[in-house]
Protein backbone atom coordinates (compact mmCIF):
# COMPACT_ATOMS: atom_id res chain seq x y z
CA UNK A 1 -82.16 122.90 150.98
CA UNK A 2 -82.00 126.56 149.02
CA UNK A 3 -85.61 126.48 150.23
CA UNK A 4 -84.47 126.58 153.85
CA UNK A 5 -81.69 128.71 153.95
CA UNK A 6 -83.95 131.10 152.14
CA UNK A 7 -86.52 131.16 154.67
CA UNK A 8 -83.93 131.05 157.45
CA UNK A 9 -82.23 134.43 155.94
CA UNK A 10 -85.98 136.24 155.66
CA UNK A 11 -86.67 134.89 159.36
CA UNK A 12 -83.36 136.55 160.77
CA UNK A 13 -84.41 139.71 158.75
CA UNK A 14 -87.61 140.36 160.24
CA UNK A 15 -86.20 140.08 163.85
CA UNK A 16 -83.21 141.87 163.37
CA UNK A 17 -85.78 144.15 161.97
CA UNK A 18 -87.99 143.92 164.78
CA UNK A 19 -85.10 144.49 167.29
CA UNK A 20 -83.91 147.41 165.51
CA UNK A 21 -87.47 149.27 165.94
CA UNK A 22 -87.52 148.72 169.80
CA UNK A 23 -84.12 149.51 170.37
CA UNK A 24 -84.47 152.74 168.24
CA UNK A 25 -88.50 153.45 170.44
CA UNK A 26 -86.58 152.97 174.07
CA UNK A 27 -85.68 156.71 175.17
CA UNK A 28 -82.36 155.97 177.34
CA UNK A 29 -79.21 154.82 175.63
CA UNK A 30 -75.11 154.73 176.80
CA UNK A 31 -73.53 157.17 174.18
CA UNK A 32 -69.43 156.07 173.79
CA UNK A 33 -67.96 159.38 173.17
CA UNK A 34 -63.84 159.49 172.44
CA UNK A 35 -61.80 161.92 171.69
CA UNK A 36 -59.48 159.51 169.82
CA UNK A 37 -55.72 161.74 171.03
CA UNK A 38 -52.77 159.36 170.80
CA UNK A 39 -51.67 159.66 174.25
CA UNK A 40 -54.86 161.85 175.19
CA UNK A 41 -57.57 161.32 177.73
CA UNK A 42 -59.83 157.80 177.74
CA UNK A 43 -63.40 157.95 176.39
CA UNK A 44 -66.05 158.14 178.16
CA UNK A 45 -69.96 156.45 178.52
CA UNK A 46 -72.20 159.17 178.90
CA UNK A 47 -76.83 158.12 179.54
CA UNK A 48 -78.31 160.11 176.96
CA UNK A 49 -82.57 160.04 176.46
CA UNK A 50 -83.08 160.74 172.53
CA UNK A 51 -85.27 163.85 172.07
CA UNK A 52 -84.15 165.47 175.11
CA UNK A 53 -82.48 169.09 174.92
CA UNK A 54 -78.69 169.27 174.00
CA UNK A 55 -76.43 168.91 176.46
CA UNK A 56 -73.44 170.29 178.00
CA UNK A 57 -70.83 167.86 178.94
CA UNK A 58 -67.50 167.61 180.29
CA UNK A 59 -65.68 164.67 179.51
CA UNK A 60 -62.20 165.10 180.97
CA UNK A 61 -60.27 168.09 181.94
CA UNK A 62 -59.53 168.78 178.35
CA UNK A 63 -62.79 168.25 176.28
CA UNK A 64 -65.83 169.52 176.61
CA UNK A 65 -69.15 169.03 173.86
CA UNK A 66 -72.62 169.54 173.28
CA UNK A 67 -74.42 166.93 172.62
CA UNK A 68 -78.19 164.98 171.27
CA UNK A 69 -79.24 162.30 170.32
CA UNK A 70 -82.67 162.10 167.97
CA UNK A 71 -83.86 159.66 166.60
CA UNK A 72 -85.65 159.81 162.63
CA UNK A 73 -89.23 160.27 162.62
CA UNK A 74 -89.99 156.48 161.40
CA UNK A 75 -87.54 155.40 164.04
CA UNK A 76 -85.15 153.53 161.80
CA UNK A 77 -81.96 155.64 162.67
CA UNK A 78 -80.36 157.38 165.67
CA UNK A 79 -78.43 160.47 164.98
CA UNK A 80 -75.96 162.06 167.54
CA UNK A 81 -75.80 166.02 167.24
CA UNK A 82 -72.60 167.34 168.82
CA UNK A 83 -70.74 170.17 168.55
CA UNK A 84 -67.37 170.45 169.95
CA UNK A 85 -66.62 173.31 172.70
CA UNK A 86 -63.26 172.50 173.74
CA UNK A 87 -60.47 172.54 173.48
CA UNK A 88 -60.81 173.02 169.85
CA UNK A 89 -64.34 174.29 169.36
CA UNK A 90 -65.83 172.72 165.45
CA UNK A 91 -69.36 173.62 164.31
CA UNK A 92 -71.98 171.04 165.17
CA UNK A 93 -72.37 167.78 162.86
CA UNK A 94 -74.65 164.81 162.79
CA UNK A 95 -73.46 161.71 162.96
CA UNK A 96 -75.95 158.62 162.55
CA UNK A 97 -75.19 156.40 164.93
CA UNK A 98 -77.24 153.52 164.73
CA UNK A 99 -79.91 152.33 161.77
CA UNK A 100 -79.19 150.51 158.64
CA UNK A 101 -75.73 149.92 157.13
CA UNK A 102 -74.66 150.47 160.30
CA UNK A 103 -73.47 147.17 162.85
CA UNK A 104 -74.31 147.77 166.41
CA UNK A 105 -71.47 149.18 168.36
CA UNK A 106 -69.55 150.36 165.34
CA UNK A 107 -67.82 153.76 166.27
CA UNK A 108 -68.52 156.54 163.61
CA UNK A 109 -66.38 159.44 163.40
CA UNK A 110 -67.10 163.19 163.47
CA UNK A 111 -65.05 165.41 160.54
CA UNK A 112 -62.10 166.43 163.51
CA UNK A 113 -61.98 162.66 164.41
CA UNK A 114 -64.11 162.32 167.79
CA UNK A 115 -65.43 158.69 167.86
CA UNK A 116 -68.73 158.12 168.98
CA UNK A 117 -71.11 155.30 169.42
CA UNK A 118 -74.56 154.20 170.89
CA UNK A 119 -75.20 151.39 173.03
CA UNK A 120 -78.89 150.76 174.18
CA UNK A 121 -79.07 150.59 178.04
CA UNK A 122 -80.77 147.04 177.85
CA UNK A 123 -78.08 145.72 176.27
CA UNK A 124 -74.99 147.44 177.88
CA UNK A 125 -72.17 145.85 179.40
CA UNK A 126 -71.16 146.28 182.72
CA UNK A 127 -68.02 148.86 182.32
CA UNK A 128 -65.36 149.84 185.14
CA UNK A 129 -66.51 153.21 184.59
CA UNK A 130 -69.89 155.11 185.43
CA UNK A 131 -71.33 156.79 183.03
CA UNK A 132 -71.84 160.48 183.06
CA UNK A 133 -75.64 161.23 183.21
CA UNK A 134 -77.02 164.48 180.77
CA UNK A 135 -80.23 164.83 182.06
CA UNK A 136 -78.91 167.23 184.91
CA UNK A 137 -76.44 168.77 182.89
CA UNK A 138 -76.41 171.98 181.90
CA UNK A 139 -78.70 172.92 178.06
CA UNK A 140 -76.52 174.06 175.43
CA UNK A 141 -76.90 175.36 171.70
CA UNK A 142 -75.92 173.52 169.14
């Protein structure tokens, strides 16, 4: 019986393994990004391809970030780099988003408390809201 549960446990290893490496090699993902105000603004979903240039996006009326998302060069981690512009600008930070330690979905925090998470496109839920899309946003520094 130890036998099985043992070989069960390895088996669910190596896929969640597996899954992790093509989640991490597809290019588009939903990036959760809140700003986590009691009585602020709502987050928003924002499609963000990992390697492309940093971004410049508004959320709401009130924030406003740059933003990337690259991924490690063996492809076991996403990292999100953002820097805040508004309305309190903060230096930019990395934040790993997805990899291992870290369940999928799980918001991570930047050092001045804005919540972010990554959600592969493949396996995103249908939302009320539609997401903000980088690629024609402006190029920022971070």
């Amino acid at each position: 019986m130890r036998k099985i549960f043992s070989a069960v446990a390895a088996a669910c290893a190596v896929v969640g393994a597996a899954l992790a490496q093509v989640e991490a090699s597809s290019s588009t993902y939903f990036l959760d990004v809140d700003p986590a105000r009691y009585g602020g603004p709502a987050g928003q979903r924002i499609a963000v391809q990992i390697g492309d240039q940093p971004r410049h996006i508004a959320l709401n009326s009130q924030d406003e970030i740059c933003v990337q998302l690259r991924s490690a060069p063996d492809n076991s981690a996403i990292s999100a780099h953002v820097r805040a512009l508004r309305p309190e600008p903060h230096d930019a930070v990395v934040v790993r988003v997805a990899g291992p330690g870290i369940a999928p979905g799980t918001y991570r925090s930047t050092p001045w408390g804005m919540l972010l998470r990554v959600v592969p496109e493949a396996s995103a839920q249908p939302t009320d809201a539609k997401p903000l899309g980088a690629s024609n946003a402006p190029v920022c520094t971070l």
